[in-house]
C-alpha atoms as a PDB file:
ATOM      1  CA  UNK A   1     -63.041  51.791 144.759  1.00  0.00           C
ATOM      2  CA  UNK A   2     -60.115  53.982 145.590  1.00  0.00           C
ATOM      3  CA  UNK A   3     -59.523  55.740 149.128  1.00  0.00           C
ATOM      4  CA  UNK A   4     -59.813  59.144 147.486  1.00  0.00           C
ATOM      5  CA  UNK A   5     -63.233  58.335 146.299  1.00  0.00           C
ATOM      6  CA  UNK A   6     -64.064  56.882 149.583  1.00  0.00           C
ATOM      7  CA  UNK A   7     -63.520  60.309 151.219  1.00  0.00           C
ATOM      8  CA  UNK A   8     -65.215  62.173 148.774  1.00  0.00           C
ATOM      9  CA  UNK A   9     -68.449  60.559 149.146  1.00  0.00           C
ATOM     10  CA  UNK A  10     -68.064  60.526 153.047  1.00  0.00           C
ATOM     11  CA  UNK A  11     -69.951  63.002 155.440  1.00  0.00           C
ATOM     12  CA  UNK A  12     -68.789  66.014 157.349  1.00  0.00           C
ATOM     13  CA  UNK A  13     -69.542  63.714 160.746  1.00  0.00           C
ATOM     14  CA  UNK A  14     -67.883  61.199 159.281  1.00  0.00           C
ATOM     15  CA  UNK A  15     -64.296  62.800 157.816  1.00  0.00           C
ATOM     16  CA  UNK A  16     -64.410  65.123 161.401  1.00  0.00           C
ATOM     17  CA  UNK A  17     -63.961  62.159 163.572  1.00  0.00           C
ATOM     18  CA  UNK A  18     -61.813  60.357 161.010  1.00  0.00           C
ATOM     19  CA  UNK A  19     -59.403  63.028 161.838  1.00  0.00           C
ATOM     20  CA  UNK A  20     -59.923  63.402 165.479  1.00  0.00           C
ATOM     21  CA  UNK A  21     -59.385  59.834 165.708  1.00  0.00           C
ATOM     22  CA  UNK A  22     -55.938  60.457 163.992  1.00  0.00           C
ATOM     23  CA  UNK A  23     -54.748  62.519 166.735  1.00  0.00           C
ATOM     24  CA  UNK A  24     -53.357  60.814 169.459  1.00  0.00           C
ATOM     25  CA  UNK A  25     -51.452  59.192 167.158  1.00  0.00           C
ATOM     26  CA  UNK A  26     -49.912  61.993 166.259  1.00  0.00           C
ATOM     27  CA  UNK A  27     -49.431  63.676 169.601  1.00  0.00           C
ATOM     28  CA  UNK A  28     -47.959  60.223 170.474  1.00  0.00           C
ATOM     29  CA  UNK A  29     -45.218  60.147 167.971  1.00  0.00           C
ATOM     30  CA  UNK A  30     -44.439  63.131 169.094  1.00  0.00           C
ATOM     31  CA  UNK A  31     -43.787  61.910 173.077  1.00  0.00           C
ATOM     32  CA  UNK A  32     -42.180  58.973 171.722  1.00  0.00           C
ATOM     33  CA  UNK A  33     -39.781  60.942 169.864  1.00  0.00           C
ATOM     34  CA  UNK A  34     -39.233  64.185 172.300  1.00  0.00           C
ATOM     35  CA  UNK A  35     -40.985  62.565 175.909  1.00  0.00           C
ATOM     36  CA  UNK A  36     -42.032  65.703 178.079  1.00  0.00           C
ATOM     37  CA  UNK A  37     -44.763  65.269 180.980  1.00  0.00           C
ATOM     38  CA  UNK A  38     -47.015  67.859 179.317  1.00  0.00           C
ATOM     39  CA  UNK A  39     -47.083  65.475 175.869  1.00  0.00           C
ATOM     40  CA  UNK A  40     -47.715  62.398 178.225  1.00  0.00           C
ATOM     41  CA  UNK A  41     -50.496  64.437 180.330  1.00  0.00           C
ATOM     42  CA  UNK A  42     -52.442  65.738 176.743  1.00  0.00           C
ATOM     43  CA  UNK A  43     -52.612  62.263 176.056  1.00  0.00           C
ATOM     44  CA  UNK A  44     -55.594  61.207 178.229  1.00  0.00           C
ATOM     45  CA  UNK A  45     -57.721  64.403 176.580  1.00  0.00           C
ATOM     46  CA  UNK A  46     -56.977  64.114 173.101  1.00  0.00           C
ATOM     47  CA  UNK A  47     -57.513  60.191 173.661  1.00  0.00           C
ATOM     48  CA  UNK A  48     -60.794  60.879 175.409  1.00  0.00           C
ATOM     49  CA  UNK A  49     -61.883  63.167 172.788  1.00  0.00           C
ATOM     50  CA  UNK A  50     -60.762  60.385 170.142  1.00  0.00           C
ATOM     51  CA  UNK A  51     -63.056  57.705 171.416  1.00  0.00           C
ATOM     52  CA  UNK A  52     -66.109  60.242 171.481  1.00  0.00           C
ATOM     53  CA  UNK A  53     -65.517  61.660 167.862  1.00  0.00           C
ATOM     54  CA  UNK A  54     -65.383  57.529 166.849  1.00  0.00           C
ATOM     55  CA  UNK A  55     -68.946  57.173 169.071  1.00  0.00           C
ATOM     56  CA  UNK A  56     -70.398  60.314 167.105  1.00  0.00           C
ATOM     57  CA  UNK A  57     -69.016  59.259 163.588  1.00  0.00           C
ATOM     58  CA  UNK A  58     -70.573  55.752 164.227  1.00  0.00           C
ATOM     59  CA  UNK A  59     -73.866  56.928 165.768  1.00  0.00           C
ATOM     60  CA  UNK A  60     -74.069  59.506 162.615  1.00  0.00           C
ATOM     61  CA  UNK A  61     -73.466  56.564 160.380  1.00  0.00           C
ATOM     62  CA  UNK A  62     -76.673  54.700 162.328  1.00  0.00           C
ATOM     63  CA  UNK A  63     -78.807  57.487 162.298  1.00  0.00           C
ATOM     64  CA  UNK A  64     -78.187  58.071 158.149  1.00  0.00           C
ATOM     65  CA  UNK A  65     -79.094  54.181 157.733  1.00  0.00           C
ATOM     66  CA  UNK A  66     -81.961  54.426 159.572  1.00  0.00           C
ATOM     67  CA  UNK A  67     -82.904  57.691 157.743  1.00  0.00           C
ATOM     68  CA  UNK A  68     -82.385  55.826 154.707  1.00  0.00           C
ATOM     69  CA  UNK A  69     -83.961  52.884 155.699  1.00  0.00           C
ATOM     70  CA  UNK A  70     -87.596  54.690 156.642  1.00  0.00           C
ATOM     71  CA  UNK A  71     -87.383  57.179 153.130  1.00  0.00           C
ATOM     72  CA  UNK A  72     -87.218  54.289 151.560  1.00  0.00           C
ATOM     73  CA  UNK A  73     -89.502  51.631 153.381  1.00  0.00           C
ATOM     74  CA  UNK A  74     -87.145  49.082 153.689  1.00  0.00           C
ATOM     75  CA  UNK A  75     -86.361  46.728 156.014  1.00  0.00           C
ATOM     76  CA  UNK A  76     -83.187  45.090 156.559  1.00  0.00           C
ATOM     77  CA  UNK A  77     -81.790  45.131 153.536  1.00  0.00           C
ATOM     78  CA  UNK A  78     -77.840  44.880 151.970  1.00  0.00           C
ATOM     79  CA  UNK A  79     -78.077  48.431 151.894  1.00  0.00           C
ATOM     80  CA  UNK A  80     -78.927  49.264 155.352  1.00  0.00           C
ATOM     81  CA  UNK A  81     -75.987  46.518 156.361  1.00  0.00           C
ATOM     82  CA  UNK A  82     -73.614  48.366 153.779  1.00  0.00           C
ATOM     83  CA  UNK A  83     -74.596  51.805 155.681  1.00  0.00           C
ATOM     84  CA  UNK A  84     -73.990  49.776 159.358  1.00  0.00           C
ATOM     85  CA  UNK A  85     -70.304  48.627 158.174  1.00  0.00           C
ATOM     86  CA  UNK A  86     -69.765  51.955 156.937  1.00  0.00           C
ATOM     87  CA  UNK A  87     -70.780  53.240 160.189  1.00  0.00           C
ATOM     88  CA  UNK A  88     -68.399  50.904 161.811  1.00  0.00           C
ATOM     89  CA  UNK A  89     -65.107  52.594 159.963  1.00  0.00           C
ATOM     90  CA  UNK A  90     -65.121  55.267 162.874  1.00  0.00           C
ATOM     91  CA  UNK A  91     -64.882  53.438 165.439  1.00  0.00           C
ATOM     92  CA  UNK A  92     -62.098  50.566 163.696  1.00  0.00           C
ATOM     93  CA  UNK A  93     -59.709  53.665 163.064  1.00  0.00           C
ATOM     94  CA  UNK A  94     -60.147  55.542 166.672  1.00  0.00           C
ATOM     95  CA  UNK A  95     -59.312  51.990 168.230  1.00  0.00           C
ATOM     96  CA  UNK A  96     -56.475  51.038 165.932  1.00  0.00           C
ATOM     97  CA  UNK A  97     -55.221  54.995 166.337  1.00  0.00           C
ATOM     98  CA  UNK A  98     -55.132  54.887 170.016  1.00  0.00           C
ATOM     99  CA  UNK A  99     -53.554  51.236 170.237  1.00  0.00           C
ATOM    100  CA  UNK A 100     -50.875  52.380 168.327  1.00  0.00           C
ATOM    101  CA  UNK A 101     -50.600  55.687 170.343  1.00  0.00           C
ATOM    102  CA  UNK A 102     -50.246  53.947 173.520  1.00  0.00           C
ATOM    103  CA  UNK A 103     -47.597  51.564 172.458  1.00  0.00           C
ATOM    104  CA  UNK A 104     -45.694  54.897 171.612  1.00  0.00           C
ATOM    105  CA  UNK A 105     -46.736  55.950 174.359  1.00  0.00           C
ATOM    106  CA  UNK A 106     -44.982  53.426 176.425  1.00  0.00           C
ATOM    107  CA  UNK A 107     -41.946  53.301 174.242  1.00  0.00           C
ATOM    108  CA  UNK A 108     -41.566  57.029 174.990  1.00  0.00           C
ATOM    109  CA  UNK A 109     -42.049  56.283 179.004  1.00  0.00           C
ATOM    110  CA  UNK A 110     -39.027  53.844 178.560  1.00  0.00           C
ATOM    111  CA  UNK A 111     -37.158  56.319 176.751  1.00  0.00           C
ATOM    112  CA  UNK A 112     -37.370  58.606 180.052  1.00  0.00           C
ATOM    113  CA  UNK A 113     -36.077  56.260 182.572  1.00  0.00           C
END
């Protein structure tokens, strides 16, 4: 399955904090290239706001399994663990996003003294 269909069949929820999650890494090239203490101090916001977008995206992704789960009267079935790993992507790319932000974070902090 290809990454482009993998978008296509995501969710609003899902693609929203997907991108939020993307953001401090962005923000954080962007210190590590040009370091200014405003860049540094909208770090800790758009880092904060990273890790709750990857708690909603994963807690939408829980919610939809269990929705599925009940229409369906299952129980725990592949399906409802396919629907739980899916749920899990949020949360793998905000943490992997903000590791990598705060390494360039730091490189940028060493850049400045």
């Amino acid at each position: 399955m290809s990454v482009l269909h993998m978008l296509q069949q995501m969710g609003v929820i899902a693609l929203f904090s997907l991108v939020v999650a993307a953001a401090p890494a962005v923000m954080a090239v962007a210190y590590a290239l040009w370091p200014t203490e405003a860049k540094l101090a909208l770090m800790r916001p758009i880092s904060l706001a990273a890790l709750f977008g990857a708690l909603a995206g994963f807690m939408g992704g829980v919610i939809n399994s269990f929705h599925w789960a009940a229409a369906n009267n299952a129980s725990l079935t592949a399906t409802v663990f396919v629907g739980f790993s899916e749920a899990l992507v949020p949360l793998f790319v905000a943490f992997g996003s903000l590791t990598i932000a705060w390494l360039l974070v730091a490189l940028g902090m060493r850049r400045t003294q």
